[in-house]
Protein backbone atom coordinates (compact mmCIF):
# COMPACT_ATOMS: atom_id res chain seq x y z
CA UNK A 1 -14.21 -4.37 -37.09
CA UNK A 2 -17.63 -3.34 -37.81
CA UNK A 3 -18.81 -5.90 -35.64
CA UNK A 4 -16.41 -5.26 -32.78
CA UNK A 5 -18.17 -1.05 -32.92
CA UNK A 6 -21.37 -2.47 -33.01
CA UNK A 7 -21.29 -4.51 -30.24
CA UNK A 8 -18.99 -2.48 -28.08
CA UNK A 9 -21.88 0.36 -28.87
CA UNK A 10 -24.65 -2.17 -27.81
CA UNK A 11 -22.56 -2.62 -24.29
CA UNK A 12 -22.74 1.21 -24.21
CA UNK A 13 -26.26 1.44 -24.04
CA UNK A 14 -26.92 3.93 -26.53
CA UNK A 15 -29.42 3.22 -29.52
CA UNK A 16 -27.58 2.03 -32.54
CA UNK A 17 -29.59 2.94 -35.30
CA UNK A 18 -29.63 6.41 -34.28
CA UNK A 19 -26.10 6.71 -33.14
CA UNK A 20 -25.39 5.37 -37.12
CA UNK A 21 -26.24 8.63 -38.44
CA UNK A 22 -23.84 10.82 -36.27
CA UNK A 23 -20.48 9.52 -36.83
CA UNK A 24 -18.74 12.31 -34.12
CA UNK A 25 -20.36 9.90 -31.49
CA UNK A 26 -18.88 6.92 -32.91
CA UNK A 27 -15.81 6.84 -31.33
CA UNK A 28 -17.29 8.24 -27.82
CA UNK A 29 -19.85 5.38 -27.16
CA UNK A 30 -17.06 3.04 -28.33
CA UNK A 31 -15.27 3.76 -24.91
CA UNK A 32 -18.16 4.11 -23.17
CA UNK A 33 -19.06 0.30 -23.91
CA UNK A 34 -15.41 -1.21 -23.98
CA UNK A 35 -14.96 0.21 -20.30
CA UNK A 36 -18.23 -1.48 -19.55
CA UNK A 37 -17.63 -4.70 -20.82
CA UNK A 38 -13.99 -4.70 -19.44
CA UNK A 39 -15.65 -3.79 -15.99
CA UNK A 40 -17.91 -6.63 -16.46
CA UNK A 41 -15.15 -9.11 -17.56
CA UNK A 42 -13.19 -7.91 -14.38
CA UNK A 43 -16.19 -8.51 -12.34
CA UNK A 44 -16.65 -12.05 -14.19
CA UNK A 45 -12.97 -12.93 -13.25
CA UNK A 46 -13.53 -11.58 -9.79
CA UNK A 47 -16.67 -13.26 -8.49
CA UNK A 48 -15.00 -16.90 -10.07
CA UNK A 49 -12.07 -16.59 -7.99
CA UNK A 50 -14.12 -15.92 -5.03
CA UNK A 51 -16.52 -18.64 -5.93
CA UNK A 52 -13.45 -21.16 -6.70
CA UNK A 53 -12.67 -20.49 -2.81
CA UNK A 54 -16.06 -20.83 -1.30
CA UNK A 55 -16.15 -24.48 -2.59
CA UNK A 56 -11.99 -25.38 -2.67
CA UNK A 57 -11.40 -29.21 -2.20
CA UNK A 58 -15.22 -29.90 -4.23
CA UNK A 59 -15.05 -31.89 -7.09
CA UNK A 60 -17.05 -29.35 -9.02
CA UNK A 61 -15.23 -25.70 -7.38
CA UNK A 62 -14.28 -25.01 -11.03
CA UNK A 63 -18.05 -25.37 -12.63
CA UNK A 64 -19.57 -23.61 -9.87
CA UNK A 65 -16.83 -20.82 -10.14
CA UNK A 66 -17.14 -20.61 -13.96
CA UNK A 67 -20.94 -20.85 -13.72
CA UNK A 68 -21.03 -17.96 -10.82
CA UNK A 69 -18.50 -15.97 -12.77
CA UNK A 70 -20.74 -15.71 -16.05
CA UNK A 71 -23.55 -14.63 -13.96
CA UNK A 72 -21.60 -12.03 -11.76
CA UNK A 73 -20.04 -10.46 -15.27
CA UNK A 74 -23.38 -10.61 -16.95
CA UNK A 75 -25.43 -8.84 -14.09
CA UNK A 76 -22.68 -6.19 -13.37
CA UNK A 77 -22.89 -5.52 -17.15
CA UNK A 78 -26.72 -4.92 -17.06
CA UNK A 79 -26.38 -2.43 -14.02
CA UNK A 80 -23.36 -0.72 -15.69
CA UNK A 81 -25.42 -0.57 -19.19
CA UNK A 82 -28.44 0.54 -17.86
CA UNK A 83 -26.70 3.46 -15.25
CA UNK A 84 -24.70 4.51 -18.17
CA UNK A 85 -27.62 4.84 -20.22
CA UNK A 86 -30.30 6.24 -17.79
CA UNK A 87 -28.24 9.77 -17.53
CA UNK A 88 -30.04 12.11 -19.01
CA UNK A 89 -28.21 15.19 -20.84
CA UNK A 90 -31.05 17.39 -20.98
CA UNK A 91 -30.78 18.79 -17.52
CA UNK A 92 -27.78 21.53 -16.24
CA UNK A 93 -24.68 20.68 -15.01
CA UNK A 94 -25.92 20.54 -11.50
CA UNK A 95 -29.01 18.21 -12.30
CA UNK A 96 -27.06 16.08 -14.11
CA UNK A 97 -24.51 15.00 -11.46
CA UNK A 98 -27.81 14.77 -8.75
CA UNK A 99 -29.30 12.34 -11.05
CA UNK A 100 -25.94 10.54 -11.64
CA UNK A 101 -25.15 10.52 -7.80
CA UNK A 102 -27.24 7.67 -7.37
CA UNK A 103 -25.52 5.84 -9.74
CA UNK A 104 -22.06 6.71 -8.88
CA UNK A 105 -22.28 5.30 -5.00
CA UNK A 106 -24.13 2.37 -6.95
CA UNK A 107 -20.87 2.36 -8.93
CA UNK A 108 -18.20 2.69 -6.09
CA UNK A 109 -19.64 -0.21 -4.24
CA UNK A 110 -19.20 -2.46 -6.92
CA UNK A 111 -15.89 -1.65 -7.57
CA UNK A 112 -15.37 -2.13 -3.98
CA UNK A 113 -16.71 -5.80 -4.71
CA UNK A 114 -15.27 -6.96 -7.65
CA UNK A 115 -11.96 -5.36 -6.13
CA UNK A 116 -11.52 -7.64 -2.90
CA UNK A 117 -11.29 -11.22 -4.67
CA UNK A 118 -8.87 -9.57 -7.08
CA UNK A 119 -6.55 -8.59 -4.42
CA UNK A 120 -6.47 -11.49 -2.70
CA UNK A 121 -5.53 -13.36 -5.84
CA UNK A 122 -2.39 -10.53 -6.19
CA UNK A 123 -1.46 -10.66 -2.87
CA UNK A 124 -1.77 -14.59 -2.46
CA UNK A 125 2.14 -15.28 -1.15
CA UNK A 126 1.90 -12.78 1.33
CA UNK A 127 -1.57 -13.79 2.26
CA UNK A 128 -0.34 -17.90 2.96
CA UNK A 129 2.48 -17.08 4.90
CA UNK A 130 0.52 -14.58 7.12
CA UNK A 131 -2.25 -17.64 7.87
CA UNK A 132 0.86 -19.44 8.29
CA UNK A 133 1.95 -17.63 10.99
CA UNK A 134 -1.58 -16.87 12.20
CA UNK A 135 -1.68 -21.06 12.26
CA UNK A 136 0.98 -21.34 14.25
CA UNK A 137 0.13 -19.01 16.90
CA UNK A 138 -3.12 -20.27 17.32
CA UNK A 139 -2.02 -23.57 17.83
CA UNK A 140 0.63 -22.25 20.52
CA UNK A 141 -2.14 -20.83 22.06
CA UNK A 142 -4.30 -23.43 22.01
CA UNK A 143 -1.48 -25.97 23.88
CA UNK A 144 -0.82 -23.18 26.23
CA UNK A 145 -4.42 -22.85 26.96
CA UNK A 146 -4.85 -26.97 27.47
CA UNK A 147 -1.73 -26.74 29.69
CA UNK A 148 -3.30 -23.67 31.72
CA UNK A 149 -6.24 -25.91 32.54
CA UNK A 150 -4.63 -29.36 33.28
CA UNK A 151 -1.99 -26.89 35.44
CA UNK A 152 -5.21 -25.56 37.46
CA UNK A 153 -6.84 -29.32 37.50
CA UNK A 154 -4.30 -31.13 38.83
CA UNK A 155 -2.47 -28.34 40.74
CA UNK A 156 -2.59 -30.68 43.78
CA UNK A 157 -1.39 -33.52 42.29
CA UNK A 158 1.69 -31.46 40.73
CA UNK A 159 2.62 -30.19 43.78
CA UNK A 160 3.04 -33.18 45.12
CA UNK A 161 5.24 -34.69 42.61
CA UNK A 162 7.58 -31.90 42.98
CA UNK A 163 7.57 -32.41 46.79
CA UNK A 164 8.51 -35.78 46.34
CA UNK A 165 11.02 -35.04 43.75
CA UNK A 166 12.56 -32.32 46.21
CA UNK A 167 12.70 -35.27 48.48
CA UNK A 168 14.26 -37.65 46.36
CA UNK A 169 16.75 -35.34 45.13
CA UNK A 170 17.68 -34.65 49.13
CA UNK A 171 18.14 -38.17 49.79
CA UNK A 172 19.65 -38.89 46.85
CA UNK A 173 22.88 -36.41 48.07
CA UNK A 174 22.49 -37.97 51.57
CA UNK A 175 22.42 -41.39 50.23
CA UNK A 176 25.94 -40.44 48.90
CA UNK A 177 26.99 -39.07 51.74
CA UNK A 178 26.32 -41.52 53.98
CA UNK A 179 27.91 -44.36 51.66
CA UNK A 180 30.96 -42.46 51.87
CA UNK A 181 30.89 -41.72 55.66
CA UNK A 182 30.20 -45.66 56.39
CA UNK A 183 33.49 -46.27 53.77
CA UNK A 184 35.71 -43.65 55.56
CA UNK A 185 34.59 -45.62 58.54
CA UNK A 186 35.08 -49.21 57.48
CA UNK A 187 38.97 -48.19 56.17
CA UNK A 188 39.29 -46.16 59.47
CA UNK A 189 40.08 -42.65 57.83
CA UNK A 190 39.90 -40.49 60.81
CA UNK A 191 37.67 -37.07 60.33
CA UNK A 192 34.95 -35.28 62.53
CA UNK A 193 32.66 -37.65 61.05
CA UNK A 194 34.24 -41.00 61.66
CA UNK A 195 36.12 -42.88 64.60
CA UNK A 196 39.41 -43.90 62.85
CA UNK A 197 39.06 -46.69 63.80
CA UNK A 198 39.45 -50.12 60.68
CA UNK A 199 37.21 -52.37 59.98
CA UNK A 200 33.16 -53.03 60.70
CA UNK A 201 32.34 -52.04 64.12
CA UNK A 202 29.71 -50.17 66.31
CA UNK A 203 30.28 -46.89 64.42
CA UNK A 204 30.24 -48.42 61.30
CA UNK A 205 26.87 -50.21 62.12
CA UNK A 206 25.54 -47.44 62.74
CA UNK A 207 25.94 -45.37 59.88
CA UNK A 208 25.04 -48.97 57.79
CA UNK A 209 21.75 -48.60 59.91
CA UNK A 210 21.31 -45.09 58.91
CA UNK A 211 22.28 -45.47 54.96
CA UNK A 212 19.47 -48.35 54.79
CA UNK A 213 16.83 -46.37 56.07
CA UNK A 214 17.68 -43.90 54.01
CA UNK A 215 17.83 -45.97 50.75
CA UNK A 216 14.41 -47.40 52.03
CA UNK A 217 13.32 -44.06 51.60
CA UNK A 218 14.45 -43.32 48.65
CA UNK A 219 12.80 -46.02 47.27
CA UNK A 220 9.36 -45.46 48.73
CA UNK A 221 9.09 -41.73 47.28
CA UNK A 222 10.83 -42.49 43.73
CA UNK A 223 8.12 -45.71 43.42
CA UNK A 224 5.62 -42.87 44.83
CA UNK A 225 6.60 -40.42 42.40
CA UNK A 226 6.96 -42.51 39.54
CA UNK A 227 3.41 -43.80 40.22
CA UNK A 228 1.95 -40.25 40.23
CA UNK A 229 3.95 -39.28 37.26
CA UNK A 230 2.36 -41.99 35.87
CA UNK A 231 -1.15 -41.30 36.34
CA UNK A 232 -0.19 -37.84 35.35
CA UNK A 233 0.62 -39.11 32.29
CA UNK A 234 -2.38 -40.74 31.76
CA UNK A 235 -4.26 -37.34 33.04
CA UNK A 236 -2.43 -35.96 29.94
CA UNK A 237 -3.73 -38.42 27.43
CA UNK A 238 -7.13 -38.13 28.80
CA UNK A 239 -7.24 -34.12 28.64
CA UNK A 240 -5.45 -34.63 24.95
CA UNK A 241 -2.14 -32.46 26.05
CA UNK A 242 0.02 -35.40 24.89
CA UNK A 243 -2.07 -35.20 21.37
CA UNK A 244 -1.24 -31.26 20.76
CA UNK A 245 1.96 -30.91 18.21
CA UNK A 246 2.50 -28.06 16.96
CA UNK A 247 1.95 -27.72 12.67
CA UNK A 248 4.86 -28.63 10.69
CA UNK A 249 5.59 -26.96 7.43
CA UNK A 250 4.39 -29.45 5.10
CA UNK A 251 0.73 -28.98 7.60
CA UNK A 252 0.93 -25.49 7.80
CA UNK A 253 1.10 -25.07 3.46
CA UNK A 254 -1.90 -27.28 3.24
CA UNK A 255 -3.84 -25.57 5.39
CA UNK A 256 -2.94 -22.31 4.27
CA UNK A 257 -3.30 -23.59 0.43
CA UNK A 258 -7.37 -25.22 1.63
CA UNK A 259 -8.37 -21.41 3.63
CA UNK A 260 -11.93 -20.44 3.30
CA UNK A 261 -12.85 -16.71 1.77
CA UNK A 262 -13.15 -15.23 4.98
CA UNK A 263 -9.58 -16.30 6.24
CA UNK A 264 -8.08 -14.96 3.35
CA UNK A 265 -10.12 -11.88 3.52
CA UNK A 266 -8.73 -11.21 6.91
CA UNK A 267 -5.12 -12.34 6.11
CA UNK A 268 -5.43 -9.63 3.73
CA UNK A 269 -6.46 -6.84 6.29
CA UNK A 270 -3.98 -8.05 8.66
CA UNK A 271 -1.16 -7.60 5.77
CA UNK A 272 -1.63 -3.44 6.68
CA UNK A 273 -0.36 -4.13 9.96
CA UNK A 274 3.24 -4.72 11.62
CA UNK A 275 3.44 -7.38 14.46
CA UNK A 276 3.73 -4.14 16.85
CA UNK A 277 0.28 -3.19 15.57
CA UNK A 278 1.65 0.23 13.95
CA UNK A 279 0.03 0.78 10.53
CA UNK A 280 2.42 -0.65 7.48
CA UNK A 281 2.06 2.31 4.87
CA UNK A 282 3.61 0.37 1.81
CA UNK A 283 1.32 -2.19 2.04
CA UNK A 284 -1.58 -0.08 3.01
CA UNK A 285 -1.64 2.30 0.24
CA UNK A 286 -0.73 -1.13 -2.41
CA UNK A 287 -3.71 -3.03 -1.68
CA UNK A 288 -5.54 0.55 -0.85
CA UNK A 289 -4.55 1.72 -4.88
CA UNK A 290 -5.88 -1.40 -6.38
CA UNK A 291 -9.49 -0.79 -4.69
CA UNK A 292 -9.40 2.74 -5.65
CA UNK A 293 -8.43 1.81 -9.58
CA UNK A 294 -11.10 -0.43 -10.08
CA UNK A 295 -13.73 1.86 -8.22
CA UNK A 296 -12.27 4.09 -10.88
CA UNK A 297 -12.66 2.21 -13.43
CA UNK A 298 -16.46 1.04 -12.11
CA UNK A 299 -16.83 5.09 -12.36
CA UNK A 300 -15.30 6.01 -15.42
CA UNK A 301 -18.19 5.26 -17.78
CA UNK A 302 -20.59 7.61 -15.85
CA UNK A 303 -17.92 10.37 -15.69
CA UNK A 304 -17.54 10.39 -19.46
CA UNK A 305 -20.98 10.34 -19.91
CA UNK A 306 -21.34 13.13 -17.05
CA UNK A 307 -17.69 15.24 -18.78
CA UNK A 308 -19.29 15.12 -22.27
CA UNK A 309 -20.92 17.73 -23.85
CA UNK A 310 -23.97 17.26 -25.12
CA UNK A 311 -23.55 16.20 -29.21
CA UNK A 312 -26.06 15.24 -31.90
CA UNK A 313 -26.97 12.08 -30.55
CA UNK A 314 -28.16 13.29 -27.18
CA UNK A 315 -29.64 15.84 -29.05
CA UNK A 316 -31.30 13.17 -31.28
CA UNK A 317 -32.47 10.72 -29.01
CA UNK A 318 -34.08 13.49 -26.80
CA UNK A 319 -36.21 14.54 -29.97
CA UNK A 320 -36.55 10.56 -30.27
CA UNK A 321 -38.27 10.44 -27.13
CA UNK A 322 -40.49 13.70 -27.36
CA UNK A 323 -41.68 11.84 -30.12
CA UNK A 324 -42.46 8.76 -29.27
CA UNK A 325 -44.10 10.57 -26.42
CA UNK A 326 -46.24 12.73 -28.34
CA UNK A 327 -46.72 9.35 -30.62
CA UNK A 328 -47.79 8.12 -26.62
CA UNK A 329 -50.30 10.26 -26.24
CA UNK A 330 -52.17 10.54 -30.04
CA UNK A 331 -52.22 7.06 -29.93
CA UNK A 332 -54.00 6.80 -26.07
CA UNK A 333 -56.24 9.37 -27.60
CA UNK A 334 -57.04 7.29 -29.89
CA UNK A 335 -57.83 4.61 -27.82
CA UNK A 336 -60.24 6.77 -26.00
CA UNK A 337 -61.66 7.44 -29.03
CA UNK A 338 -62.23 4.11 -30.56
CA UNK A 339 -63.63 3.03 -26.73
CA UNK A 340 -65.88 6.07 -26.55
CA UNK A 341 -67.12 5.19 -30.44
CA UNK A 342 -67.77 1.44 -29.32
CA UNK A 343 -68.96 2.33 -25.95
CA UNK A 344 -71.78 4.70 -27.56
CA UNK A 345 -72.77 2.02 -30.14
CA UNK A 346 -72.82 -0.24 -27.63
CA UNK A 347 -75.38 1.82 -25.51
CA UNK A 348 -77.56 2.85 -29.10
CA UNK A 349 -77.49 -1.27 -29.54
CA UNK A 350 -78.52 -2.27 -25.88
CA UNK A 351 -81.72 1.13 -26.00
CA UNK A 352 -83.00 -0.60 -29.15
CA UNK A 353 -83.15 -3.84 -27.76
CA UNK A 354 -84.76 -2.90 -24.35
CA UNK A 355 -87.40 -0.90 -26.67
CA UNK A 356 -87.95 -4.39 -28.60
CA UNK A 357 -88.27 -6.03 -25.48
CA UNK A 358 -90.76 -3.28 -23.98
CA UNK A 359 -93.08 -3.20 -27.13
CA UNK A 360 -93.20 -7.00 -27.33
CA UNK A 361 -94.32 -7.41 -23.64
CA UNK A 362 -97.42 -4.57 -24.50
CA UNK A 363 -98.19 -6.91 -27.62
CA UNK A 364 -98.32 -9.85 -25.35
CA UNK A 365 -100.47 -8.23 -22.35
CA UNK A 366 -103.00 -6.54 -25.43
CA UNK A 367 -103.38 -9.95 -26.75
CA UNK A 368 -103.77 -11.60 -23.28
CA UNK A 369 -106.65 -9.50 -22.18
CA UNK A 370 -108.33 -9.02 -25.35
CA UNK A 371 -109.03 -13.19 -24.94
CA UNK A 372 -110.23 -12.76 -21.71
């Protein structure tokens, strides 16, 4: 257990050795530093899962998310540790919470980060089946788009296949009709249309005459039709109409299950929205609460340290640092003293020697000029 404090107060940022000797703190810098390791475990978690998704399908997504995750964790950690420590409880109320201000947007926007993979990982069913649907419209649109454009293309050529089809639907009925005059004819039924007349005479050669060149016709515009419907269909292949299916289930799951980050980010904003485009309040405020929790909980260390009052330890650790301050500036002094000592022996060392120097050159030119 002693281990367990320890650490927990080493995550806390506060200086153990000091903290030691004021067990009232104990229990308050415990919190502190399990709140900041928890963020930082979150945040760990968090940044994996978002990794994991960046490279889904690679042979190595769950090294690279492990190996991201570590390094998220441990860097929120360090920023948590060090804004929790940096506040200063020397200042008023006022000063305090304009130094922590800072620290607290600093704060906010990480819990907004390490928030968003989270939620996507809670909201995941509701997530696939809205990129499901999303899928599935956008491949309806996509066919009706490709079907626009061939439409517009080969508007011409469509027209004219349903001309001809008009046509061969026409003669098609008078094809019938006349067959059925010419029999009326032949077996000498008697209406406004026939003579009454049995058997196969002028009358009925003529409307013989008439049904051929009508079933001559028919057959020139269905083999004309059929032969433009047939390089229709090849106009089809060619613009890749005939290729377009829309997903089936089993497609739609995979692709859903193999969605990038940024899909799944927007599947996720979409989920706030009905299909009329109204706001959907459950869902809004659900995913809304678990942003706001962990921006909380991001928070929560520098609002205890901000709440507390100041105890023994602050008081400490300020002393501790006018100390080591006034330790600071003795010791520079002493540096300047020691350099100022050296410097001036220094410059009593380099006179002597330029005196040497000088005497020794007067010896030399005495000497010189007494041989001359």
């Amino acid at each position: 257990m002693d281990k367990v404090t320890r650490f927990f107060w080493f995550c806390s940022g506060a200086h153990v050795d000091t903290l030691k000797k004021y067990p009232l703190e104990h229990n308050k810098y415990f919190g502190i530093g399990a709140t900041i390791f928890f963020t930082a475990l979150f945040a760990s978690l968090s940044g994996g899962y978002a990794m994991y998704f960046v490279f889904n399908g690679d042979a190595f997504a769950v090294g690279f998310a492990i190996l991201f995750g570590l390094l998220w964790g441990t860097a929120i950690f360090n920023m948590d540790r060090y804004i929790v420590s940096s506040i200063n409880k020397e200042g008023t109320t006022n000063q305090q919470i304009l130094q922590a201000s800072p620290r607290i947007l600093l704060a906010i926007m990480i819990g907004i980060v390490i928030s968003r993979p989270l939620e996507l990982k809670i909201f995941d069913k509701e997530i696939r089946q809205k990129l499901k649907t999303a899928y599935l419209k956008g491949q309806h649109s996509k066919i009706d788009t490709l079907k626009k454009t061939y439409d517009e293309k080969y508007s011409m050529e469509l027209a004219k296949v349903a001309d001809l089809k008009k046509e061969k639907d026409s003669l098609e009925k008078d094809v019938n009709r006349s067959r059925v005059q010419l029999n009326e004819e032949v077996f000498g039924e008697k209406n406004n249309q026939t003579s009454g007349i049995v058997g196969y005479g002028t009358y009925a050669k003529q409307k013989q005459t008439v049904l051929q060149e009508k079933t001559d016709r028919l057959k020139t515009v269905t083999a004309n039709a059929e032969k433009l419907d047939q390089y229709l269909g090849q106009r089809k292949d060619y613009e890749g109409l005939n290729n377009m299916r829309l997903f089936s289930e089993h497609q739609l799951d995979s692709l859903a299950k193999v969605a990038g980050f940024a899909d799944r980010n927007w599947a996720l904003g979409q989920l706030t929205y009905n299909e009329n485009g109204t706001r959907d309040l459950d869902t809004y405020l659900a995913i809304s609460f678990i942003g706001y929790l962990f921006i909380l909980f991001e928070c929560l260390p520098v609002f205890v340290k901000l709440m507390s009052a100041r105890g023994p330890y602050d008081i400490a650790i300020a002393k501790k640092q006018e100390s080591d301050a006034h330790f600071a500036e003795r010791d520079k002094e002493r540096d300047i003293s020691v350099i100022d000592s050296v410097y001036d022996h220094h410059l009593d060392e380099d006179i002597k020697r330029r005196k040497r120097t000088i005497a020794n050159r007067s010896d030399n030119d005495r000497e010189r000029h007494r041989y001359d």
